[in-house]
PDB file of N, CA and C in Angstrom:
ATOM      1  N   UNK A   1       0.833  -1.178   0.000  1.00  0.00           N
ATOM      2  CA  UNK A   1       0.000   0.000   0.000  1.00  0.00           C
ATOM      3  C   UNK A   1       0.878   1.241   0.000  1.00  0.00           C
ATOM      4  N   UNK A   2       0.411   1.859  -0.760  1.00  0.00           N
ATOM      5  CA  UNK A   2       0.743   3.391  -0.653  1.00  0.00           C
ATOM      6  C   UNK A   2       0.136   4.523  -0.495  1.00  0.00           C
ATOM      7  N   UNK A   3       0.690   5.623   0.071  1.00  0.00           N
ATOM      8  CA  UNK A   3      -0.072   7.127   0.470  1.00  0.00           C
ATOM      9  C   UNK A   3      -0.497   7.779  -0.793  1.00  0.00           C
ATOM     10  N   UNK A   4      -1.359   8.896  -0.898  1.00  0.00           N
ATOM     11  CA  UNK A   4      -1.903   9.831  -1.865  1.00  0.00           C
ATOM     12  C   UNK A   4      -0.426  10.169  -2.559  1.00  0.00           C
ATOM     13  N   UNK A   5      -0.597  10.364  -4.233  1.00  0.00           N
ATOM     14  CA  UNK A   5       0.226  10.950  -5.086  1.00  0.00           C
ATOM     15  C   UNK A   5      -0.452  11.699  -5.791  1.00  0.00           C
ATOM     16  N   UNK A   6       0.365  12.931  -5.557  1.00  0.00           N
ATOM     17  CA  UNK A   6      -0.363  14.431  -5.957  1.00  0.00           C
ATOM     18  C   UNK A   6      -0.748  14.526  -7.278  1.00  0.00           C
ATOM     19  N   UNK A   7      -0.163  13.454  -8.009  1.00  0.00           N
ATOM     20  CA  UNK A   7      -0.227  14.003  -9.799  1.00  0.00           C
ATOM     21  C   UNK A   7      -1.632  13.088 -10.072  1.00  0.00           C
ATOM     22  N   UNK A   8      -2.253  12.228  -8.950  1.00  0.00           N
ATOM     23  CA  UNK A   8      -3.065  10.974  -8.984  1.00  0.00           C
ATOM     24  C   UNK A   8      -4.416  11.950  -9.207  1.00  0.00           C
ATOM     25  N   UNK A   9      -5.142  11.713 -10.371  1.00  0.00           N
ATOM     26  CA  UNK A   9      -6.568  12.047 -10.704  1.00  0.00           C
ATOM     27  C   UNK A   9      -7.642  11.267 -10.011  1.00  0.00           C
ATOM     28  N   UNK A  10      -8.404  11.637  -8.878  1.00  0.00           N
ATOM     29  CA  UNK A  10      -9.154  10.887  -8.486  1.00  0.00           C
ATOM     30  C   UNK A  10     -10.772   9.975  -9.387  1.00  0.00           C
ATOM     31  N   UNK A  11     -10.896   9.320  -9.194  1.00  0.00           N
ATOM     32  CA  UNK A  11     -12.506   9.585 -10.131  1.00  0.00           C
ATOM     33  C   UNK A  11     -13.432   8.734  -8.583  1.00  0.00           C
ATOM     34  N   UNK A  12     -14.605   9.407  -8.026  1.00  0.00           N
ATOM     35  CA  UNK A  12     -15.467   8.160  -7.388  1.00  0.00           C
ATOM     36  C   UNK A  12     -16.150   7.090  -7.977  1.00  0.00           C
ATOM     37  N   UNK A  13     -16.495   6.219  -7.929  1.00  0.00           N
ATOM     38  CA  UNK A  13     -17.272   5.382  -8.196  1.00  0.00           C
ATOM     39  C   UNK A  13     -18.779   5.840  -8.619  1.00  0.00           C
ATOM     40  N   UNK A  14     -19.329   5.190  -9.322  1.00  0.00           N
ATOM     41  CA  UNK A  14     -20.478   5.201 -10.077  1.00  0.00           C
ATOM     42  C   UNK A  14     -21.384   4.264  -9.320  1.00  0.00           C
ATOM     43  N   UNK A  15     -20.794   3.342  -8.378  1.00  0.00           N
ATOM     44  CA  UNK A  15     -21.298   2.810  -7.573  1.00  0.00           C
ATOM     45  C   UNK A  15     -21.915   2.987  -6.140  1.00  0.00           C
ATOM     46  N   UNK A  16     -21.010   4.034  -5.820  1.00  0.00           N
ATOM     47  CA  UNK A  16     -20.835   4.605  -4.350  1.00  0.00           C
ATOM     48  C   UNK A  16     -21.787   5.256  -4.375  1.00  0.00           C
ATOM     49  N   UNK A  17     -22.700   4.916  -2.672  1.00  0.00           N
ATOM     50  CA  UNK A  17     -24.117   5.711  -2.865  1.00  0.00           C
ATOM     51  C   UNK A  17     -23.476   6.888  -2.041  1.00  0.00           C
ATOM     52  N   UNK A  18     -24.601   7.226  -1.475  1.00  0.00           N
ATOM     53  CA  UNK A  18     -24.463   8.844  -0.947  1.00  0.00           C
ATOM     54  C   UNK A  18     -24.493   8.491   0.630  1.00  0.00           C
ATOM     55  N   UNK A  19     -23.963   7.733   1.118  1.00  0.00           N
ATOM     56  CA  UNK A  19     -23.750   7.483   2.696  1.00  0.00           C
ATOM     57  C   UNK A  19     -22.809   7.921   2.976  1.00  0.00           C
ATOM     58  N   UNK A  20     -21.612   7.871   2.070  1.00  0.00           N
ATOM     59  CA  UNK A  20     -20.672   8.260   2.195  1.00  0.00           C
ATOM     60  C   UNK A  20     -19.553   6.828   2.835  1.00  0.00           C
ATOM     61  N   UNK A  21     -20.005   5.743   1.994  1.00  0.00           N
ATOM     62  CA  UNK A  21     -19.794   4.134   1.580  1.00  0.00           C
ATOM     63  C   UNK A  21     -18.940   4.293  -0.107  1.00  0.00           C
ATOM     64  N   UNK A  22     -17.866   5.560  -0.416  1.00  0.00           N
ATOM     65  CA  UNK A  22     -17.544   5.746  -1.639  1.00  0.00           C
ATOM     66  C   UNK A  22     -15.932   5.165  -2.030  1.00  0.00           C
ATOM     67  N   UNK A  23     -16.192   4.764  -2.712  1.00  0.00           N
ATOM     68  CA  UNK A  23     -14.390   4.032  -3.566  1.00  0.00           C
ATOM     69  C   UNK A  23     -14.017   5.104  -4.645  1.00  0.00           C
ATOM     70  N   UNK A  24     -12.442   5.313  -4.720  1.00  0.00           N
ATOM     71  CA  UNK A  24     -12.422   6.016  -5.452  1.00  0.00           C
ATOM     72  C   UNK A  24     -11.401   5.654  -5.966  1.00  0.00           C
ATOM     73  N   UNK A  25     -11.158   5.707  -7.793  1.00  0.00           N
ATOM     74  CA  UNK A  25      -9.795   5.212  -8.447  1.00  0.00           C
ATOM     75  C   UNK A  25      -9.166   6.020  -9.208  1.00  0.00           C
ATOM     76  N   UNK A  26      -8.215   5.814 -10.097  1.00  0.00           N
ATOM     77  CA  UNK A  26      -7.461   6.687 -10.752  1.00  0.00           C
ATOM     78  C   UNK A  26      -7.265   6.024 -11.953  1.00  0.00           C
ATOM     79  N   UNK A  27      -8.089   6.484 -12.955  1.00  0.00           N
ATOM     80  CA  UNK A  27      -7.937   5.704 -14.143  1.00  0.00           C
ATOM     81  C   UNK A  27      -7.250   6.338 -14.849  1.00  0.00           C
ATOM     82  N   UNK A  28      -6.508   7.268 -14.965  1.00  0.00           N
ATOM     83  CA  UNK A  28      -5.362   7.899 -15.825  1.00  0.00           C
ATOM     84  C   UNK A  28      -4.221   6.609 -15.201  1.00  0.00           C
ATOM     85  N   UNK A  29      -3.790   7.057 -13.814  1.00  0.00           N
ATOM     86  CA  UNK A  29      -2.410   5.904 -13.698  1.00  0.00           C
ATOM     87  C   UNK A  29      -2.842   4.419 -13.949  1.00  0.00           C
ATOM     88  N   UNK A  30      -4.184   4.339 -13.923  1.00  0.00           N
ATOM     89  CA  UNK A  30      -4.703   2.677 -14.223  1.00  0.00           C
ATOM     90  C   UNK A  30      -4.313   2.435 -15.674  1.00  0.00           C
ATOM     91  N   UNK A  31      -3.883   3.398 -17.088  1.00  0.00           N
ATOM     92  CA  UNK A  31      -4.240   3.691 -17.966  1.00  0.00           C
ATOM     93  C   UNK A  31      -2.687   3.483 -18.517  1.00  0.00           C
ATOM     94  N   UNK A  32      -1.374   4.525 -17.986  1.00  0.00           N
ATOM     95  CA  UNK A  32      -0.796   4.549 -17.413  1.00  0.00           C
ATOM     96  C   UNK A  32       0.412   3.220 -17.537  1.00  0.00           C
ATOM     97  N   UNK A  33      -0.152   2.462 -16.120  1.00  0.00           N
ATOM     98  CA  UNK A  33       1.024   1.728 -15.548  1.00  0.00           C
ATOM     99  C   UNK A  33       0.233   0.285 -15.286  1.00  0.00           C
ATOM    100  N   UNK A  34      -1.194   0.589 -16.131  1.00  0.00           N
ATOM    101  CA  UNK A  34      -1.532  -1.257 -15.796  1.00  0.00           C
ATOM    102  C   UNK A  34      -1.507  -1.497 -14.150  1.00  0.00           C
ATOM    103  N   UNK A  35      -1.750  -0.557 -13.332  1.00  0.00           N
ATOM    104  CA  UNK A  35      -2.366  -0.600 -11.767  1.00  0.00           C
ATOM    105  C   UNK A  35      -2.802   0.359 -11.743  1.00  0.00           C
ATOM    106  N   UNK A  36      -4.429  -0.313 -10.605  1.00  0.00           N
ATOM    107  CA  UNK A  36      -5.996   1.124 -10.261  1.00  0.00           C
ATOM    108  C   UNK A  36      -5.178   0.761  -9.077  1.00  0.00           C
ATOM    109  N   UNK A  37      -5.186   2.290  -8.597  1.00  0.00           N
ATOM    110  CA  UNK A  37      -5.381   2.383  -7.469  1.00  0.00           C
ATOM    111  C   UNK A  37      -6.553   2.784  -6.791  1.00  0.00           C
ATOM    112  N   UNK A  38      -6.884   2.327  -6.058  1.00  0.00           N
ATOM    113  CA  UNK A  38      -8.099   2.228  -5.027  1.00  0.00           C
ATOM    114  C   UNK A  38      -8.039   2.977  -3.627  1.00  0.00           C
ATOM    115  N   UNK A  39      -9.053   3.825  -3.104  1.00  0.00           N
ATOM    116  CA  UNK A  39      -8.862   4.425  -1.824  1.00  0.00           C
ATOM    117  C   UNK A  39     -10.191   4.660  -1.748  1.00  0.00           C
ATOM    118  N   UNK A  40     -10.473   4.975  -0.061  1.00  0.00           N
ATOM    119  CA  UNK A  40     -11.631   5.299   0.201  1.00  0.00           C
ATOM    120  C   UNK A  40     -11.540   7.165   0.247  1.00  0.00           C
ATOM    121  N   UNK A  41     -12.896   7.027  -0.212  1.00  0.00           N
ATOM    122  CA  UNK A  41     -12.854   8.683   0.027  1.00  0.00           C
ATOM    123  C   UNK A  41     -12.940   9.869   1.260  1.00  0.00           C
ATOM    124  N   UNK A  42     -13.290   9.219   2.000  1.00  0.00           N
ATOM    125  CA  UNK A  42     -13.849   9.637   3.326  1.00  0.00           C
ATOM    126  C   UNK A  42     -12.037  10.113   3.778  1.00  0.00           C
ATOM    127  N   UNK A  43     -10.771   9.303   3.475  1.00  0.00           N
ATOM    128  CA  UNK A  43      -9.975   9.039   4.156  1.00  0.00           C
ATOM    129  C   UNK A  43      -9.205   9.558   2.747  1.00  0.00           C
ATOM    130  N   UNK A  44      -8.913  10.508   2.155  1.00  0.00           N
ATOM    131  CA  UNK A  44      -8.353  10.801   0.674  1.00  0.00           C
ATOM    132  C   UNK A  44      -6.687  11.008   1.465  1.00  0.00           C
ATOM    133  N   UNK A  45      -6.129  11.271   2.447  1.00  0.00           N
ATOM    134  CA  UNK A  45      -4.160  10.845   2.679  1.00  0.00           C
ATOM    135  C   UNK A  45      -4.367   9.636   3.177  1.00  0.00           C
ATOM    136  N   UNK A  46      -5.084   8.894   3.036  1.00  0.00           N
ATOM    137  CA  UNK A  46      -4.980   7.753   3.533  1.00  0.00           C
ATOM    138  C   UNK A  46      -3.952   6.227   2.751  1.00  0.00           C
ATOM    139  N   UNK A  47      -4.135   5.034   2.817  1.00  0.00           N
ATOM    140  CA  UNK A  47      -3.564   3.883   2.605  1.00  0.00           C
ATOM    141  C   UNK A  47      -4.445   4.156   0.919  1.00  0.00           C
ATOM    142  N   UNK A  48      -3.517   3.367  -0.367  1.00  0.00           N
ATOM    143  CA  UNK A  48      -4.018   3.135  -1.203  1.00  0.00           C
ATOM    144  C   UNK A  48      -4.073   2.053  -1.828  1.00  0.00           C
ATOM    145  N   UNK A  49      -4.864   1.367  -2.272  1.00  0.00           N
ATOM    146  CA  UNK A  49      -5.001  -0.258  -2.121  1.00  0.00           C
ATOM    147  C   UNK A  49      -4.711  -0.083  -3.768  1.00  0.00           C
ATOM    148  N   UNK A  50      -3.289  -1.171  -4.079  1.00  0.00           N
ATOM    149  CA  UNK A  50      -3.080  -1.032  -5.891  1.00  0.00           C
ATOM    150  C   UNK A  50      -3.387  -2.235  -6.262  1.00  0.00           C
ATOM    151  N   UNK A  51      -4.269  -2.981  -7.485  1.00  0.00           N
ATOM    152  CA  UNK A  51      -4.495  -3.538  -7.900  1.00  0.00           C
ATOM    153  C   UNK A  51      -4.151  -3.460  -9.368  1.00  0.00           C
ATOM    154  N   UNK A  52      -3.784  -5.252  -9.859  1.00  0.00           N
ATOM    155  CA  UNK A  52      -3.757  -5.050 -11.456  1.00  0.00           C
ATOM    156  C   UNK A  52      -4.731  -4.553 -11.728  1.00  0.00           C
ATOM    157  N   UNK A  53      -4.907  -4.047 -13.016  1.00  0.00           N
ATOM    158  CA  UNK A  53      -6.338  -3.664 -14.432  1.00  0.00           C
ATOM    159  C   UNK A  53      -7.087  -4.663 -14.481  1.00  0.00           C
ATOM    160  N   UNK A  54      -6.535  -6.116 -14.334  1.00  0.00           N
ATOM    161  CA  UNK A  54      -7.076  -7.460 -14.792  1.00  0.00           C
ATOM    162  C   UNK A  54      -8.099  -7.978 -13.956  1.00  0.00           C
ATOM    163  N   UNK A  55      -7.752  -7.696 -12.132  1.00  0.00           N
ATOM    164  CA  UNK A  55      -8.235  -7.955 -11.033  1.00  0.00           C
ATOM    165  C   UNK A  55      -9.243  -6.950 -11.388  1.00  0.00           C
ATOM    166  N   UNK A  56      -8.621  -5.612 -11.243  1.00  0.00           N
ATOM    167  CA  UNK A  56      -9.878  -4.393 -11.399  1.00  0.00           C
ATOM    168  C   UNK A  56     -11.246  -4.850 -12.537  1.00  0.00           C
ATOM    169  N   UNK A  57     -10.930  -4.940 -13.241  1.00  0.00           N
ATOM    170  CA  UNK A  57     -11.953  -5.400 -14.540  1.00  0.00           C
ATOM    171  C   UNK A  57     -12.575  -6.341 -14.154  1.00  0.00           C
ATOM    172  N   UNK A  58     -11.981  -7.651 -13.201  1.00  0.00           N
ATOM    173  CA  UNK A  58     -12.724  -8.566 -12.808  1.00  0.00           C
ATOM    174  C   UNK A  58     -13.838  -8.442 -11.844  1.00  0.00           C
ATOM    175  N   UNK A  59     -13.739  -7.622 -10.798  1.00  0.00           N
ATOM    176  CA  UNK A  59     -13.980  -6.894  -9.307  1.00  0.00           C
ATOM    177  C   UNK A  59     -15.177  -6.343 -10.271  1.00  0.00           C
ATOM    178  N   UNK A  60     -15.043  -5.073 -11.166  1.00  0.00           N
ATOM    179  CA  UNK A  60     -16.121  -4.563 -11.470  1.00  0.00           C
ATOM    180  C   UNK A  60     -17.020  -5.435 -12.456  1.00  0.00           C
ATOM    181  N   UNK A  61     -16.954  -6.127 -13.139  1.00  0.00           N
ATOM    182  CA  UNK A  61     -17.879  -7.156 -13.556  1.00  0.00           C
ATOM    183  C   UNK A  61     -18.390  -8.013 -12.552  1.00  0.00           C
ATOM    184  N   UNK A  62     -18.170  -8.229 -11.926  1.00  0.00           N
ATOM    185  CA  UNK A  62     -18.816  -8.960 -10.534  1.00  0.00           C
ATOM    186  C   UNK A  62     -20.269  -8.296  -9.819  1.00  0.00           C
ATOM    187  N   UNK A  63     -19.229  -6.769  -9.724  1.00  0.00           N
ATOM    188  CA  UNK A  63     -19.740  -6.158  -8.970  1.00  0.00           C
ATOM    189  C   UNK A  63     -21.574  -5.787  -9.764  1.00  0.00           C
ATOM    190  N   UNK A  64     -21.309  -5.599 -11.367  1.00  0.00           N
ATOM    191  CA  UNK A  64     -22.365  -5.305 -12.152  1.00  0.00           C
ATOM    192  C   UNK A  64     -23.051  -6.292 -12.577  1.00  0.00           C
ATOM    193  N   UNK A  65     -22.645  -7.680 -12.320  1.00  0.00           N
ATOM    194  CA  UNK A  65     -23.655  -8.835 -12.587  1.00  0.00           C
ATOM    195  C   UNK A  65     -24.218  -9.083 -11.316  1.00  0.00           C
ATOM    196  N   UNK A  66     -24.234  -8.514 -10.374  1.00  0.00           N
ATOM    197  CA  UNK A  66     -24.648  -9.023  -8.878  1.00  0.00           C
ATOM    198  C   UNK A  66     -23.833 -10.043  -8.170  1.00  0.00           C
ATOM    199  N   UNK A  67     -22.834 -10.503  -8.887  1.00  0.00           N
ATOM    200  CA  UNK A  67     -22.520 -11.712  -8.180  1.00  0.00           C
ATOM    201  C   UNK A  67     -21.552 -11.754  -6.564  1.00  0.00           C
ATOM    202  N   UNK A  68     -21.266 -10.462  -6.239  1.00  0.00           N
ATOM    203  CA  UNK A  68     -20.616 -10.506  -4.748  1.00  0.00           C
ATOM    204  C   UNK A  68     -21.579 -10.094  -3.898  1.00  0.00           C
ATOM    205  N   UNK A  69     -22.726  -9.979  -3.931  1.00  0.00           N
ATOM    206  CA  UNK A  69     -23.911  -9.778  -3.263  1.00  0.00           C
ATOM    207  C   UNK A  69     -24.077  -8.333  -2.609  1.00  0.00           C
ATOM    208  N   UNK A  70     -24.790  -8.127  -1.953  1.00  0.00           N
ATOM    209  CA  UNK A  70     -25.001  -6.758  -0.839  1.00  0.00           C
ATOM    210  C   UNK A  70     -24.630  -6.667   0.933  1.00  0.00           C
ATOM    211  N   UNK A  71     -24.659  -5.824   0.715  1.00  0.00           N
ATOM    212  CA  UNK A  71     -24.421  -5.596   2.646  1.00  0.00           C
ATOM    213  C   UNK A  71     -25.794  -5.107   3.117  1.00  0.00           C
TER     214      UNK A  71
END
């Protein structure tokens, strides 16, 4: 994991409701260097969770067929 990088374009999720339950990635460096980075928003200097593109792509197809369920 790594801390916030200043040149890092945030984008939130399209998913994230308004509780303030929001993910947020960086699809320029996803674009880039072939790793999303991932962070919560609530916590933007916080820990940044890096994942391949491959995982990422997988995670969000999951996420849009229903198949990791709800909380």
């Amino acid at each position: 994991m790594a801390t916030e990088s200043p040149a890092r374009h945030w984008v939130k999720s399209s998913y994230s409701g308004n509780g303030g339950s929001c993910v947020e990635w960086a699809p320029r460096t996803a674009t880039a260097t072939g790793i999303v980075p991932v962070r919560d928003s609530k916590n933007p200097t916080g820990p940044t969770l890096n994942v391949t593109a491959a995982a990422f792509s997988s995670f969000v197809s999951g996420v849009k067929a229903g198949d990791l369920g709800t909380v």
